[in-house]
N, C-alpha and C. Protein backbone atom coordinates (compact mmCIF):
# COMPACT_ATOMS: atom_id res chain seq x y z
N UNK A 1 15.34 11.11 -10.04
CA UNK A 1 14.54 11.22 -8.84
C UNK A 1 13.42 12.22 -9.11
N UNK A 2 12.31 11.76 -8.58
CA UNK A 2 11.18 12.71 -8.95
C UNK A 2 11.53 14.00 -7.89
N UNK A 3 11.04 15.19 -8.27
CA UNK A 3 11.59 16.59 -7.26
C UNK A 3 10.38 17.16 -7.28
N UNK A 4 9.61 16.74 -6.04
CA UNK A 4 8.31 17.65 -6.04
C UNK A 4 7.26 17.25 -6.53
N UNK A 5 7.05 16.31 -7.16
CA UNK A 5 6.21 16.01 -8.08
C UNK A 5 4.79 14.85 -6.94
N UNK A 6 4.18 14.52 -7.05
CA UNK A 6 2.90 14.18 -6.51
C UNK A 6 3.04 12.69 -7.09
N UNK A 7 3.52 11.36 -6.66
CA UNK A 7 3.81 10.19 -7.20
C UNK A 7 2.85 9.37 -6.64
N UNK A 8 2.06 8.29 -6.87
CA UNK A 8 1.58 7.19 -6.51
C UNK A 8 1.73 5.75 -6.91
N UNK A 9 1.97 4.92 -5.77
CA UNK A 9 2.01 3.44 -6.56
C UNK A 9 0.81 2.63 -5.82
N UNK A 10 0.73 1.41 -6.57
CA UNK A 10 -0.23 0.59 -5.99
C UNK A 10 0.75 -0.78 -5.10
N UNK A 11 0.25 -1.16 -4.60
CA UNK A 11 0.99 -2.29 -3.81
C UNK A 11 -0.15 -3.46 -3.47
N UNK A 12 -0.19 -5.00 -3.87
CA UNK A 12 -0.82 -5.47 -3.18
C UNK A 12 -0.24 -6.44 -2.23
N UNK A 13 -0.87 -6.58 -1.30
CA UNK A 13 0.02 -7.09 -0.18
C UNK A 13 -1.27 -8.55 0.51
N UNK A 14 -1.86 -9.24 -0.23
CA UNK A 14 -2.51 -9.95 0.65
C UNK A 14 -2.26 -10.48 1.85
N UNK A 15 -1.10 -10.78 1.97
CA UNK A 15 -0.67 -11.39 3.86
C UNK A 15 -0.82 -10.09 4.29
N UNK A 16 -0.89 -9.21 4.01
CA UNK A 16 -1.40 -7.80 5.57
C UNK A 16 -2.69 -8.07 6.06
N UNK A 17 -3.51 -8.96 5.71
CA UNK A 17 -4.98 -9.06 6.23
C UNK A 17 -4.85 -9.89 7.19
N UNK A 18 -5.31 -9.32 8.54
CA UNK A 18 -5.58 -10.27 9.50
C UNK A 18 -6.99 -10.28 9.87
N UNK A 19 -7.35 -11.38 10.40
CA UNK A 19 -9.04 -11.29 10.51
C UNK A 19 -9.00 -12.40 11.89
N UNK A 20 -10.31 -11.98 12.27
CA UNK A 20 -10.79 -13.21 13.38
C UNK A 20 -12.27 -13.72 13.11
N UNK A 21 -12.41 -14.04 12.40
CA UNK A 21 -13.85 -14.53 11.61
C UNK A 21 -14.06 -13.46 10.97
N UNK A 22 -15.51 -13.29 10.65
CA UNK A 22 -16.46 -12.97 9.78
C UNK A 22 -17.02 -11.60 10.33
N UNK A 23 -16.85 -11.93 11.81
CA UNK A 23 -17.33 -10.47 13.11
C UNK A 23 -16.44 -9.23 12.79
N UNK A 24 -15.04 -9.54 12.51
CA UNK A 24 -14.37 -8.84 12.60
C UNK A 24 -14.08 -7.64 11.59
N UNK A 25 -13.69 -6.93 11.62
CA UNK A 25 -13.31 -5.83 10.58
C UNK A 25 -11.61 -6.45 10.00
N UNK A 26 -11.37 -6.66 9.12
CA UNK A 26 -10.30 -7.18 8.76
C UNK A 26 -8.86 -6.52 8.98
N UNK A 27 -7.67 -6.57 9.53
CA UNK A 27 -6.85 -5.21 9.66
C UNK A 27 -6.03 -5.22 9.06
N UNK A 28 -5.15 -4.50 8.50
CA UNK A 28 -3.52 -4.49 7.73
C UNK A 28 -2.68 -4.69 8.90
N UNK A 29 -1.61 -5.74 8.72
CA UNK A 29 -0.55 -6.52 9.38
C UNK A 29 0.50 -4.58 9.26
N UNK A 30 0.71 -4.49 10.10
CA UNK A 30 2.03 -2.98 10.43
C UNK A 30 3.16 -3.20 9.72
N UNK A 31 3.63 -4.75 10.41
CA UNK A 31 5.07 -4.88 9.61
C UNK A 31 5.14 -5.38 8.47
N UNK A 32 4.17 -5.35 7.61
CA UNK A 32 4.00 -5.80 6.34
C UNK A 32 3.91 -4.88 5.70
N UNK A 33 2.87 -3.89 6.05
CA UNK A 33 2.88 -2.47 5.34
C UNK A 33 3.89 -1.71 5.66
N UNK A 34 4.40 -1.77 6.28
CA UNK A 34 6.09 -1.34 6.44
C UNK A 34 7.16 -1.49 5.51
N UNK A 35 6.97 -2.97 5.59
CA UNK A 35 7.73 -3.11 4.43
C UNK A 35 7.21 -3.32 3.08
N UNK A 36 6.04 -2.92 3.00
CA UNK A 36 5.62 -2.76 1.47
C UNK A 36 5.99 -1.59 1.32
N UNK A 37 5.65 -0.68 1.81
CA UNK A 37 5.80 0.86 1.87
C UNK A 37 7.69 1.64 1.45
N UNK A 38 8.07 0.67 2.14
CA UNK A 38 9.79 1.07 1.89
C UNK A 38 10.06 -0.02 0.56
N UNK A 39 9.29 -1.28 -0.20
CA UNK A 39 9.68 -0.97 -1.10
C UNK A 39 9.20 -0.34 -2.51
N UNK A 40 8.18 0.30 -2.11
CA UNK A 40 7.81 0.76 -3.11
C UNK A 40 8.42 2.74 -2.85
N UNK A 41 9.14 3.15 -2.24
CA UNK A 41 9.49 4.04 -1.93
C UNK A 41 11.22 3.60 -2.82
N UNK A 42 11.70 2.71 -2.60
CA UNK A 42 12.36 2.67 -3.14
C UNK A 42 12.38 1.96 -4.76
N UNK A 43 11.90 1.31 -4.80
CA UNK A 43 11.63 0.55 -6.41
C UNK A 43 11.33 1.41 -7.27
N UNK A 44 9.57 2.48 -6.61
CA UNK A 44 8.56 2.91 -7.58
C UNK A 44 9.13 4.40 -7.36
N UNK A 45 10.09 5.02 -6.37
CA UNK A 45 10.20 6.00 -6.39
C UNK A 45 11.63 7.10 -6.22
N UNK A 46 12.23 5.77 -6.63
CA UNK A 46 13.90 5.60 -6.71
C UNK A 46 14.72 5.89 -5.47
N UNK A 47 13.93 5.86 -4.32
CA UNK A 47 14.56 6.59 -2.94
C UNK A 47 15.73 4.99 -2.53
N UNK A 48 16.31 4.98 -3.09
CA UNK A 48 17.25 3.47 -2.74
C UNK A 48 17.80 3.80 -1.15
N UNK A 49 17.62 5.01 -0.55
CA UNK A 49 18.47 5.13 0.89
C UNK A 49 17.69 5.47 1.85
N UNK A 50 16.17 4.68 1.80
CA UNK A 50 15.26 5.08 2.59
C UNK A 50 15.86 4.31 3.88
N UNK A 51 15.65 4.96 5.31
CA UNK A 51 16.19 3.75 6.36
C UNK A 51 15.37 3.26 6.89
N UNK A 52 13.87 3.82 7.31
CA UNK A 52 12.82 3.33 8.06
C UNK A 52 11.90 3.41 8.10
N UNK A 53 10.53 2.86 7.85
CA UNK A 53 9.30 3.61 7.64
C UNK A 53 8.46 2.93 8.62
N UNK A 54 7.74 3.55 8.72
CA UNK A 54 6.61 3.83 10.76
C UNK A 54 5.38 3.86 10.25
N UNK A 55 4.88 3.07 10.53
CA UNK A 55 3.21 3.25 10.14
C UNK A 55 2.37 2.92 11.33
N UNK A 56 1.34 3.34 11.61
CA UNK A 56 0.52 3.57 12.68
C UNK A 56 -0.05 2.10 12.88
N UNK A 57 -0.56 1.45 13.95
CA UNK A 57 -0.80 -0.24 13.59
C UNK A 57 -2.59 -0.09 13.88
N UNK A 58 -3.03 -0.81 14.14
CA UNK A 58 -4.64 -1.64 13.75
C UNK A 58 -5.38 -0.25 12.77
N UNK A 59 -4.57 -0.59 11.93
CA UNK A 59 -5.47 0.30 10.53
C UNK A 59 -6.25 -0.75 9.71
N UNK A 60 -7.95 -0.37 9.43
CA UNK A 60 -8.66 -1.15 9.07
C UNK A 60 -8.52 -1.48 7.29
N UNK A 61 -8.38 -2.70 6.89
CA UNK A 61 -8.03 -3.49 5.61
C UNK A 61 -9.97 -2.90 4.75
N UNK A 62 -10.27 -2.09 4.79
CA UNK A 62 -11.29 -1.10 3.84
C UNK A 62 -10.90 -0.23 3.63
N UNK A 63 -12.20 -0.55 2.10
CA UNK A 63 -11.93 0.48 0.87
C UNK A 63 -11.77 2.04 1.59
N UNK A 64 -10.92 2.42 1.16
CA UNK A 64 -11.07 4.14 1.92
C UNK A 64 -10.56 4.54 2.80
N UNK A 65 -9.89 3.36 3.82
CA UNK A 65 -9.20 4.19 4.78
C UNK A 65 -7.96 4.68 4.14
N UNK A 66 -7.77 5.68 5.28
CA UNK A 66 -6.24 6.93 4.76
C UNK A 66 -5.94 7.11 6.32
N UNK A 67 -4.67 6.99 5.87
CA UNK A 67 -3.38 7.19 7.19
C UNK A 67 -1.84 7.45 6.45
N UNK A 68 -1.44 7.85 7.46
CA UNK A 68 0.10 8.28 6.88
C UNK A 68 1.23 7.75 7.62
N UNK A 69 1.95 7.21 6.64
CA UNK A 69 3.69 6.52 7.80
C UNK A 69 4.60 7.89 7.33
N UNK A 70 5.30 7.35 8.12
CA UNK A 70 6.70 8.53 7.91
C UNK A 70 7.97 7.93 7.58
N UNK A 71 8.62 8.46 6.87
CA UNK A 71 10.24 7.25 6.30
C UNK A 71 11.43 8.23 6.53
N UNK A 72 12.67 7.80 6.86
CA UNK A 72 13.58 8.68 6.84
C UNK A 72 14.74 8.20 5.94
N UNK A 73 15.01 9.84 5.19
CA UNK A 73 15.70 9.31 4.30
C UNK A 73 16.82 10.76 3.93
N UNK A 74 17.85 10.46 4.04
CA UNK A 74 18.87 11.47 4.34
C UNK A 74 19.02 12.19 5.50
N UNK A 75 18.93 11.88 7.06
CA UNK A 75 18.49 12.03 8.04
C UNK A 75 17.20 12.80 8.05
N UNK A 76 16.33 12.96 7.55
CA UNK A 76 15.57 13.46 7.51
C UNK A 76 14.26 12.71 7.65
N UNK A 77 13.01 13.13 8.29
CA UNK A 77 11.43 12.26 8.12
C UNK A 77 10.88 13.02 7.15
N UNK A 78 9.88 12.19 6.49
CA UNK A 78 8.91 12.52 5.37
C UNK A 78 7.52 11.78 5.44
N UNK A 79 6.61 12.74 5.21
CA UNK A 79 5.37 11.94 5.47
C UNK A 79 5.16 11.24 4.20
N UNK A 80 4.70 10.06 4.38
CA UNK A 80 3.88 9.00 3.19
C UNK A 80 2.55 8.65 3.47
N UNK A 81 1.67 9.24 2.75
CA UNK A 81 0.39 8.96 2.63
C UNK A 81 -0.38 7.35 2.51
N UNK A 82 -0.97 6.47 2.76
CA UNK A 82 -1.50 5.25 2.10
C UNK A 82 -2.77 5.38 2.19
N UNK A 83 -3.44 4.80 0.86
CA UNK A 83 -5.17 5.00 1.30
C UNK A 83 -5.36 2.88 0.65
N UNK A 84 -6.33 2.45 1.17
CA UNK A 84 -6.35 1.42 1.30
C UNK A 84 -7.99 1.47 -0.04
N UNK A 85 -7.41 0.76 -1.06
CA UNK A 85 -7.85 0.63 -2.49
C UNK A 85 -9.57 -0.31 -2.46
N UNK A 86 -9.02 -1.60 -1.53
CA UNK A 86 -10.02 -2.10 -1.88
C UNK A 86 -9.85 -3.23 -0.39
N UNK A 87 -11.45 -4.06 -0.09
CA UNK A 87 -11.23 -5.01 0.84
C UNK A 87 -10.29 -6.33 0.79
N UNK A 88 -9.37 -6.22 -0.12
CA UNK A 88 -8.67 -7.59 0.18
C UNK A 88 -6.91 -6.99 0.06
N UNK A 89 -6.91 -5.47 0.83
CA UNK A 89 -5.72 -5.42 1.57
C UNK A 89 -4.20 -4.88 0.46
N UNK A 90 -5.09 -4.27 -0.81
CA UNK A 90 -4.26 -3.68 -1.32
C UNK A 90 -4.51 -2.19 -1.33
N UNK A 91 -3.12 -1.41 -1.58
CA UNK A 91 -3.23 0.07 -0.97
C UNK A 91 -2.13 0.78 -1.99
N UNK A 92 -3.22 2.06 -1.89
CA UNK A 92 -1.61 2.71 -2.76
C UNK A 92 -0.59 3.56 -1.59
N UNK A 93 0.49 3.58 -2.22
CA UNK A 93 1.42 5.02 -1.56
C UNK A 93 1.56 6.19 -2.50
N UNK A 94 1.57 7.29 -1.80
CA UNK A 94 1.80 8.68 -2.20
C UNK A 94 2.43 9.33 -1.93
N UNK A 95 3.52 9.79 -2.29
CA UNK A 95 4.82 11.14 -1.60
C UNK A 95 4.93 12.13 -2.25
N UNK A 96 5.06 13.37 -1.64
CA UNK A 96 5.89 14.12 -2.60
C UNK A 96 7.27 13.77 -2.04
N UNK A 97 7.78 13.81 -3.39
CA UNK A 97 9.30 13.38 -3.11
C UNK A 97 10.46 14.45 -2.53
N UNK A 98 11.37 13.30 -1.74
CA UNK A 98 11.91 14.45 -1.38
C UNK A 98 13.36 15.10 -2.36
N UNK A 99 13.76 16.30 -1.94
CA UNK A 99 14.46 17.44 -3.06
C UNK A 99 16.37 16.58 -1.81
């Protein structure tokens, strides 16, 4: 298990893009990044007993946005960072892990 250490993964998730034409600003789907987020918390960051992760919803699918979900894992919450990589809805995660 990483202890402290500053980890990032990439995730791409194309079904998180929702759009309504061309007008629209494109958005990340919540329960998709949800569950991208818990598994790359557990896959990329060995947390196998994560129980839930919360992410904020109409977060925009562009380069650059940053927001944070929270996961709980040993009764405990932890913030998880995501910054959104590029326009077609892939994003990394970032934790420090928890001890």
């Amino acid at each position: 298990m990483l202890i402290g250490a500053v980890a990032a993964s990439l995730i791409a998730v194309p079904l998180t893009l929702l759009s309504v034409g061309r007008l629209f600003t494109p958005m990340l789907d919540r329960a998709s990044v949800q569950t991208g987020v818990a598994e790359v918390l557990k896959q990329d960051f060995g947390l196998a007993d994560v129980e839930k992760v919360e992410c904020p919803s109409d977060q925009p699918a562009t380069t650059g946005t940053q927001f944070e979900c929270t996961f709980s894992y040993n009764a405990k919450s932890y913030p998880v960072a995501v910054e959104v990589i590029n326009d077609q809805g892939q994003y990394r995660v970032g934790i420090d892990a928890p001890k």
